[in-house]
Protein backbone atom coordinates (compact mmCIF):
# COMPACT_ATOMS: atom_id res chain seq x y z
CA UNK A 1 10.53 -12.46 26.54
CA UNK A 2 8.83 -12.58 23.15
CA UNK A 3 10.95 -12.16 20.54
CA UNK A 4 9.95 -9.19 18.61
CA UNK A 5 12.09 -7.15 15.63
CA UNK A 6 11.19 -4.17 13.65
CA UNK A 7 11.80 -3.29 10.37
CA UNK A 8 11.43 0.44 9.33
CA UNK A 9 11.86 1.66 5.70
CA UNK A 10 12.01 5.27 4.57
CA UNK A 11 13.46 7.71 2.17
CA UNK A 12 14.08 11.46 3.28
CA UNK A 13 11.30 11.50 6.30
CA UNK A 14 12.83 13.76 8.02
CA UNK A 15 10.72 14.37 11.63
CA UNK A 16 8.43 11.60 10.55
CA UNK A 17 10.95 8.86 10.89
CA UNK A 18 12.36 10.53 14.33
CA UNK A 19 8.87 10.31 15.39
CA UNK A 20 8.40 6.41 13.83
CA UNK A 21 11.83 5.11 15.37
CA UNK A 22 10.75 6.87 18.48
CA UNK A 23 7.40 5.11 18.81
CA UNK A 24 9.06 1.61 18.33
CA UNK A 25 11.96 1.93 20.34
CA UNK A 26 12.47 0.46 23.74
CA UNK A 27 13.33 -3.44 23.99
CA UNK A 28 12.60 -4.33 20.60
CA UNK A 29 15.10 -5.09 18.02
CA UNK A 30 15.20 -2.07 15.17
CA UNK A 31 16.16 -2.01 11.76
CA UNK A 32 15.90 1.01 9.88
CA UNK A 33 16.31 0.76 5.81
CA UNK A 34 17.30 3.88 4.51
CA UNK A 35 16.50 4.36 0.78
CA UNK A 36 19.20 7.06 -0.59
CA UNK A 37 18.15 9.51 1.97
CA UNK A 38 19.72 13.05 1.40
CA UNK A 39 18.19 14.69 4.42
CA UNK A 40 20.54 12.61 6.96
CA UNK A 41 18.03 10.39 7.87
CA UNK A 42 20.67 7.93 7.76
CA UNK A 43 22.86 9.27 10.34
CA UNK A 44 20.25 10.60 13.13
CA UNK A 45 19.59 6.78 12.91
CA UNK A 46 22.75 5.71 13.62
CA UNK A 47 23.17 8.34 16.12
CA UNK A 48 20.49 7.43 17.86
CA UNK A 49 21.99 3.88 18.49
CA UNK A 50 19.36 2.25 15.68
CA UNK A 51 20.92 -0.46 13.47
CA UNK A 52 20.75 1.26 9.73
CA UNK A 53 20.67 -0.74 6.61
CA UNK A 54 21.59 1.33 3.74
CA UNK A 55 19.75 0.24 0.12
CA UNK A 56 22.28 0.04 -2.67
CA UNK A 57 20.51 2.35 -4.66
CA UNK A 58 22.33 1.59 -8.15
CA UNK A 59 19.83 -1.40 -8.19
CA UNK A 60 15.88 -0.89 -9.10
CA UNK A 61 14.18 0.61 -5.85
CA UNK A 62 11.01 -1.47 -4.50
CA UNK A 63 9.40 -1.48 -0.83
CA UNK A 64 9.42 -5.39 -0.65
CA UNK A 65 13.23 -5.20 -1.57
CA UNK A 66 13.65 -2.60 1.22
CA UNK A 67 11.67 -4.20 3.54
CA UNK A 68 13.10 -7.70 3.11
CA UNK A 69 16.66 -6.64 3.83
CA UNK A 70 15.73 -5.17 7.01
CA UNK A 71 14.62 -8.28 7.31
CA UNK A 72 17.27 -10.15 6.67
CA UNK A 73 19.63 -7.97 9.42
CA UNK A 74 16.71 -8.83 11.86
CA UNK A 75 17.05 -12.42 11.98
CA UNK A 76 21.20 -11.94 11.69
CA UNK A 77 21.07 -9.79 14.82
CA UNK A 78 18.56 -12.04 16.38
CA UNK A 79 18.38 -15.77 15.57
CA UNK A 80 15.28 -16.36 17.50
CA UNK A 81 13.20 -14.00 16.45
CA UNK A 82 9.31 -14.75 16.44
CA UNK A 83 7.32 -11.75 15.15
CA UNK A 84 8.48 -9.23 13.18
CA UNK A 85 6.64 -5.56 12.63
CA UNK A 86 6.88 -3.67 9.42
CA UNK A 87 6.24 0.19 9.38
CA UNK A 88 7.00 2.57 7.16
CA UNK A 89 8.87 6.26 7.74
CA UNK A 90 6.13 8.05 7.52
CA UNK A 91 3.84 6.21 10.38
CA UNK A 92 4.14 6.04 14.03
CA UNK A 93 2.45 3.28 15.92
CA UNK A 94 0.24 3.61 19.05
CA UNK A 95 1.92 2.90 21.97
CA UNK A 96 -0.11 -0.41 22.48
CA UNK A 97 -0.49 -2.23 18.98
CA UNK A 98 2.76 -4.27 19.41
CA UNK A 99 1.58 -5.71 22.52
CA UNK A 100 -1.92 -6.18 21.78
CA UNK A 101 -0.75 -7.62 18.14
CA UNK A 102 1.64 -10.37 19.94
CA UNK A 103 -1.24 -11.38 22.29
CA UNK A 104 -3.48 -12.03 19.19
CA UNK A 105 -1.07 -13.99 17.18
CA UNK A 106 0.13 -15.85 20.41
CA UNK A 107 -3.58 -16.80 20.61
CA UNK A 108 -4.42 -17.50 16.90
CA UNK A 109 -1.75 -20.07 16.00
CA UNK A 110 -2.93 -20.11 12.07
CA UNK A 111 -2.87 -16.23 11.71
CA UNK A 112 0.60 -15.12 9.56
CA UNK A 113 -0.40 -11.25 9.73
CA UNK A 114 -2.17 -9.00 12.14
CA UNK A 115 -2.94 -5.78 11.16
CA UNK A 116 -5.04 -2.67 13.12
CA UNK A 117 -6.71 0.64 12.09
CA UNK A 118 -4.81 2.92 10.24
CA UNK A 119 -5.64 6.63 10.81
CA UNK A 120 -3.99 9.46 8.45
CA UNK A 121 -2.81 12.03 10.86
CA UNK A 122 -3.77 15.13 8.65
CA UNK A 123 -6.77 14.26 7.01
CA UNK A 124 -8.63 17.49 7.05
CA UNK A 125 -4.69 19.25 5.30
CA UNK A 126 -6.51 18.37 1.87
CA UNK A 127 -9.26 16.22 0.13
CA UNK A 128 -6.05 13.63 -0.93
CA UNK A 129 -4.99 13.15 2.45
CA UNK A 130 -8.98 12.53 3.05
CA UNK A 131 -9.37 9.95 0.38
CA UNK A 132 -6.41 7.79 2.37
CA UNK A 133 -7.75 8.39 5.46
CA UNK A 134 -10.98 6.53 3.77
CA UNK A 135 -8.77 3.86 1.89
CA UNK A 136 -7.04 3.06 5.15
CA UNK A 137 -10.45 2.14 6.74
CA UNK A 138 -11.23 -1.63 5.73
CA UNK A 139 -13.10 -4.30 7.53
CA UNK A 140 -12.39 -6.08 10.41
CA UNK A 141 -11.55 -9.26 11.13
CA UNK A 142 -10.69 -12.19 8.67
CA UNK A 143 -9.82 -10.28 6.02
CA UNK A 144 -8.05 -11.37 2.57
CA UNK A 145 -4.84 -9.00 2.61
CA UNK A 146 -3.49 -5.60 4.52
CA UNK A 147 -1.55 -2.44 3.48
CA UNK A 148 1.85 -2.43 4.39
CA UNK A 149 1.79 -1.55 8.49
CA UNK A 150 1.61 -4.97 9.78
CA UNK A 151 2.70 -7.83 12.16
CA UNK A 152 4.02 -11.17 10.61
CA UNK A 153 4.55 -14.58 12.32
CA UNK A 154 8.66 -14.87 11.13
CA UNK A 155 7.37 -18.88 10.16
CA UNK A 156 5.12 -17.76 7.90
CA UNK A 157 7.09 -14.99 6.39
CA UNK A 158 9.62 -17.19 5.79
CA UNK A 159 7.52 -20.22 4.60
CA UNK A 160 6.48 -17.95 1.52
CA UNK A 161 10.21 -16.53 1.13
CA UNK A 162 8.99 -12.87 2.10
CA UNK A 163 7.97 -9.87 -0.57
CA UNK A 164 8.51 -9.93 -4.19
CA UNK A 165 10.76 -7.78 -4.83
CA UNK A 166 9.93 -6.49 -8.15
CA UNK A 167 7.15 -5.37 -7.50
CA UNK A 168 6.60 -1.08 -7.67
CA UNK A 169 3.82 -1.54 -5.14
CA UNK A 170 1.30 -3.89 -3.98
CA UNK A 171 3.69 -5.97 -2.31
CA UNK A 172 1.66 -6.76 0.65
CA UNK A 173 -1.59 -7.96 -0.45
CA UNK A 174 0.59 -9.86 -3.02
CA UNK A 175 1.84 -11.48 0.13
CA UNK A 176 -1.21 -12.31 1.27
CA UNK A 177 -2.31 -13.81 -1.63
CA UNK A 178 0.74 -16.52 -1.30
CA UNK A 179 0.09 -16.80 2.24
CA UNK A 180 -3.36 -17.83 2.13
CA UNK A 181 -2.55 -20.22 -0.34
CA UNK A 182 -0.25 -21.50 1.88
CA UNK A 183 -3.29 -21.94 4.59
CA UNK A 184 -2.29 -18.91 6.41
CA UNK A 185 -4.93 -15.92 7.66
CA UNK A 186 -4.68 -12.62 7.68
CA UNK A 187 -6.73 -10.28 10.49
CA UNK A 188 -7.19 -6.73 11.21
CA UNK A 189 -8.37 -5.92 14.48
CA UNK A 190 -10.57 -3.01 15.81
CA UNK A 191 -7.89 -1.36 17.63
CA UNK A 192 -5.47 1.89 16.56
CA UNK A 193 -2.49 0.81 15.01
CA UNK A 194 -0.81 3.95 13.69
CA UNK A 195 -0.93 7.15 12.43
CA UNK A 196 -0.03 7.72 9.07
CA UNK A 197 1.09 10.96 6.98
CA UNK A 198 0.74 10.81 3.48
CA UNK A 199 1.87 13.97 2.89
CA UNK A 200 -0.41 14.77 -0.29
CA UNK A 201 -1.42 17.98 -1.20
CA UNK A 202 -1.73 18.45 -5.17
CA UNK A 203 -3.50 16.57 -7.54
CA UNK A 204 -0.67 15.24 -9.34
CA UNK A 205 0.48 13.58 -6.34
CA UNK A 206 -3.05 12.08 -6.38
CA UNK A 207 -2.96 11.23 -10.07
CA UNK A 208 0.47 9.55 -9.90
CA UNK A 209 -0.56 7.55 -6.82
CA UNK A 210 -3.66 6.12 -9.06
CA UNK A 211 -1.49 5.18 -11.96
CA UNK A 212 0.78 3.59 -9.94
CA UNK A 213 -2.48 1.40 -8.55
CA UNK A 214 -3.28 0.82 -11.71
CA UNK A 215 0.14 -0.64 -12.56
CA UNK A 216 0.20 -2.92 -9.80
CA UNK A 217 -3.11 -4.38 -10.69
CA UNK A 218 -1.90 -5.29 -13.93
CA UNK A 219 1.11 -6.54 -12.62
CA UNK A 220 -1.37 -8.57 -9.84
CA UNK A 221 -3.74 -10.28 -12.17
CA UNK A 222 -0.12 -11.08 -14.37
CA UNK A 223 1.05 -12.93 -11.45
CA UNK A 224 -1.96 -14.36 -9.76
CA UNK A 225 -5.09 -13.67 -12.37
CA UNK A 226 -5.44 -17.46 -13.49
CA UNK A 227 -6.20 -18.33 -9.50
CA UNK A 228 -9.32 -19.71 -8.61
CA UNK A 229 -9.52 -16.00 -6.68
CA UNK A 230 -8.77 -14.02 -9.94
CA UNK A 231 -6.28 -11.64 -8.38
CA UNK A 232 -6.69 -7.94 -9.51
CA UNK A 233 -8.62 -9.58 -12.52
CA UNK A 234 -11.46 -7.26 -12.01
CA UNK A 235 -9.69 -4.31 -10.82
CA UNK A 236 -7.84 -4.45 -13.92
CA UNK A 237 -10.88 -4.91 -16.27
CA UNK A 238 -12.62 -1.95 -14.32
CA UNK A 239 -9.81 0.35 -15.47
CA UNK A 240 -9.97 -0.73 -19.03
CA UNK A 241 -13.53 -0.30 -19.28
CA UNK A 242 -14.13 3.34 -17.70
CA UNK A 243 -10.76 4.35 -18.31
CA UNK A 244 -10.97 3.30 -21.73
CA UNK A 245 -12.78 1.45 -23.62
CA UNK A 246 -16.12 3.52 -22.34
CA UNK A 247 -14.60 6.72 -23.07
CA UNK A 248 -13.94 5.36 -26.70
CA UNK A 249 -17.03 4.73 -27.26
CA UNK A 250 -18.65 7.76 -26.38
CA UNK A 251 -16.20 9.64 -28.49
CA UNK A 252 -17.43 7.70 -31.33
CA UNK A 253 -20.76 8.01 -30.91
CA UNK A 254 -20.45 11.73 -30.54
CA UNK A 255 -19.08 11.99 -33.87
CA UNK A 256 -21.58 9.58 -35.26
CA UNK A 257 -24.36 11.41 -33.65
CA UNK A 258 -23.33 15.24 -32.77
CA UNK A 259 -26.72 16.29 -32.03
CA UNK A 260 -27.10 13.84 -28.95
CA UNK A 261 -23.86 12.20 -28.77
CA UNK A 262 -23.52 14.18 -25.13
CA UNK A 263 -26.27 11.49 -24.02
CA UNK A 264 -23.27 8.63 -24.08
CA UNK A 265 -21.39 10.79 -21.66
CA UNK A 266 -24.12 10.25 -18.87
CA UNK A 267 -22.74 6.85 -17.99
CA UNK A 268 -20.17 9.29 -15.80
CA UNK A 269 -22.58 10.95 -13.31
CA UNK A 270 -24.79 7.64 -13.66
CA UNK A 271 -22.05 6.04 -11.96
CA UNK A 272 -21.06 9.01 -9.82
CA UNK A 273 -24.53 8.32 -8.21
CA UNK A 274 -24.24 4.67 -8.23
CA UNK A 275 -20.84 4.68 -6.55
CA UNK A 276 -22.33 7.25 -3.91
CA UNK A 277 -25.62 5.30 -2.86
CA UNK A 278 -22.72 2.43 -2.17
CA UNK A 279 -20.38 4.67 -0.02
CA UNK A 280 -20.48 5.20 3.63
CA UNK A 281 -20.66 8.55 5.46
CA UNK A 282 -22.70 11.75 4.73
CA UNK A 283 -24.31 12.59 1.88
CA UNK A 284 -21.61 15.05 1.00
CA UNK A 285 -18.72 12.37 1.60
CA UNK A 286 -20.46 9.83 -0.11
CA UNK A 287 -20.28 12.28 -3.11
CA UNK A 288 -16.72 13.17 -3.29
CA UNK A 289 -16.05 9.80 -2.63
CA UNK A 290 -17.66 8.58 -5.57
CA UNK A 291 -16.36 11.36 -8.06
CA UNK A 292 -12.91 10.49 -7.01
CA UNK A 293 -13.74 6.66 -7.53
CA UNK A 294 -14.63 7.37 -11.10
CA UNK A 295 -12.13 9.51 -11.92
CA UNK A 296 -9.39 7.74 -10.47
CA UNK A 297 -10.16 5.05 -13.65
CA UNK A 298 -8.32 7.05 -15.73
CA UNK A 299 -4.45 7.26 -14.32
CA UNK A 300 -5.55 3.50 -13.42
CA UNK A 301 -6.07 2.57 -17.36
CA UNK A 302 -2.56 5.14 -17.85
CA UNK A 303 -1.18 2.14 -15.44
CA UNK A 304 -2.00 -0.61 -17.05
CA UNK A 305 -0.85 0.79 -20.46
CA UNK A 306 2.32 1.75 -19.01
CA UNK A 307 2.42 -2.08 -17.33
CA UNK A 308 1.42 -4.02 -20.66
CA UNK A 309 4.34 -1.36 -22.29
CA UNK A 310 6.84 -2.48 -19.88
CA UNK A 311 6.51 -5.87 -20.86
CA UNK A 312 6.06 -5.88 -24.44
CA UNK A 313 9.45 -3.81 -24.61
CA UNK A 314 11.03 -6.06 -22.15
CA UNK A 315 11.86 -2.17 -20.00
CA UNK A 316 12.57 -2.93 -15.85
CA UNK A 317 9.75 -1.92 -14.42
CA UNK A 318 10.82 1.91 -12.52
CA UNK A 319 8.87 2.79 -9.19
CA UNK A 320 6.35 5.57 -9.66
CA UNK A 321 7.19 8.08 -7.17
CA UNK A 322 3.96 10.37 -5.76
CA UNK A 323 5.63 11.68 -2.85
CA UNK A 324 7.75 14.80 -3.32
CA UNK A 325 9.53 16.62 -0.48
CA UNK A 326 9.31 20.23 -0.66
């Protein structure tokens, strides 16, 4: 039989990670990573006959540091271990990605990651959970890096020495980045991999999820921006510029020019309309779409202050959490 293990990570889930663990259980080799849980997460785990890594939680929190010690207990509790399948908490998997992922990578002997369609399971609960349901939906095929529900060849994880682990987010297209320098590929095929809940339902949750994007793009185009691919180079500059530097401007030339100094402000719904003749979808989708695009610049630049800030001071970078549990 194929060797298969999965890793699970989570922090105070609650029914979500019953239903996750549930949906991967069977033959396969489990490892749940429990991140300081106070909702006994934890122990349902362990009474459910799961193996349960606790996170020492006096040291910096990250998902690639999570993920990588589950991990670590995989390939301890099974030597020969082939493929291994991350998933977070908050996801559970169709009941047929894990065999249709093995048959693909079985198949593709150059292909490190294999990734499906993500679906949010509550996307019509609020306009946030809406906007993910949109991010989750990327091309298919050969594609150039995947969110963090995924199926790695164990060779290739380990040829690249697994996530970063200082890293706040990001982690996974960072991982792609090494393994396709490495000669690896990544895929995502047309099939449903998981349901997802994001659980987001104010617009600081959105906000703080932004900023923290816009952090790890800095923190991206640090790492990787002098490749010949320019990693995050662009996303970065994109937050400077209408999260910034544009705004600037049209302050001064308000005060410069009060009469028509609102004029400068037009570059807003001039991209608003831009962005929108670009999007997919109805007219009306298209349209909050884009207004969220453009807005979202601004917690983006906030990131990349708070990034360049971190650095300059020499502070350990601290996850930014957008997930609270009522």
């Amino acid at each position: 039989m194929t060797k298969l293990g999965v890793v699970v990570i989570g922090r105070n889930e609650g029914e979500r990670l019953q239903n996750c663990l549930k949906s991967v259980s069977g033959r396969n080799v489990v490892v749940y990573v429990d991140s300081g849980s106070t909702d006994g997460s934890a122990k349902w785990a362990r009474d459910q006959q799961f193996e349960v890594v606790e996170l020492d939680m006096n040291l910096p929190f990250t998902a690639g540091r999570a993920r990588n010690a589950g991990f670590r207990r995989l390939k301890a509790l099974a030597s020969d271990l082939v493929y291994v399948q991350f998933v977070d908490g908050d996801c559970e998997l169709n009941a047929v990605w894990l065999e249709r992922a093995i048959s693909f990578l079985q198949s593709h002997g150059d292909a490190a990651v294999v990734c499906g369609r993500l679906k949010e399971r509550y996307a019509d609960r609020s306009v946030y959970n809406w906007l993910c349901d949109r991010e989750w939906d990327g091309p298919i095929g050969d594609i150039r890096s995947c969110g963090g529900i995924f199926m790695a060849r164990v060779v290739a994880f380990d040829e690249v020495n697994g996530f970063r682990e200082d890293l706040i987010a990001g982690e996974e297209p960072e991982l792609c980045v090494r393994l396709r320098a490495a000669r690896w590929r990544i895929w995502r095929l047309e099939i449903d991999m998981a349901l997802h809940d994001a659980a987001m339902t104010r617009f600081g949750q959105w906000w703080r999820r932004a900023m923290r994007a816009g952090y790890t793009y800095a923190q991206g185009a640090h790492l990787h921006g002098a490749t010949s691919e320019r990693y995050n180079v662009w996303e970065s500059r994109r937050a400077w510029l209408w999260g910034i530097l544009f705004p600037l401007g049209c302050v001064v030339i308000t005060l410069a020019f009060p009469t028509w100094g609102w004029v400068a402000w037009l570059i807003y719904p001039l991209q608003m309309l831009r962005q929108a003749r670009r999007n997919p979808g109805s007219l009306s989708a298209r349209a909050k779409l884009a207004a969220f695009q453009v807005l979202a610049r601004f917690p983006e630049a906030w990131g990349q202050i708070k990034f360049m800030s971190d650095r300059l001071w020499g502070r350990q970078t601290q996850i930014i959490e957008y997930k609270w549990r009522d």
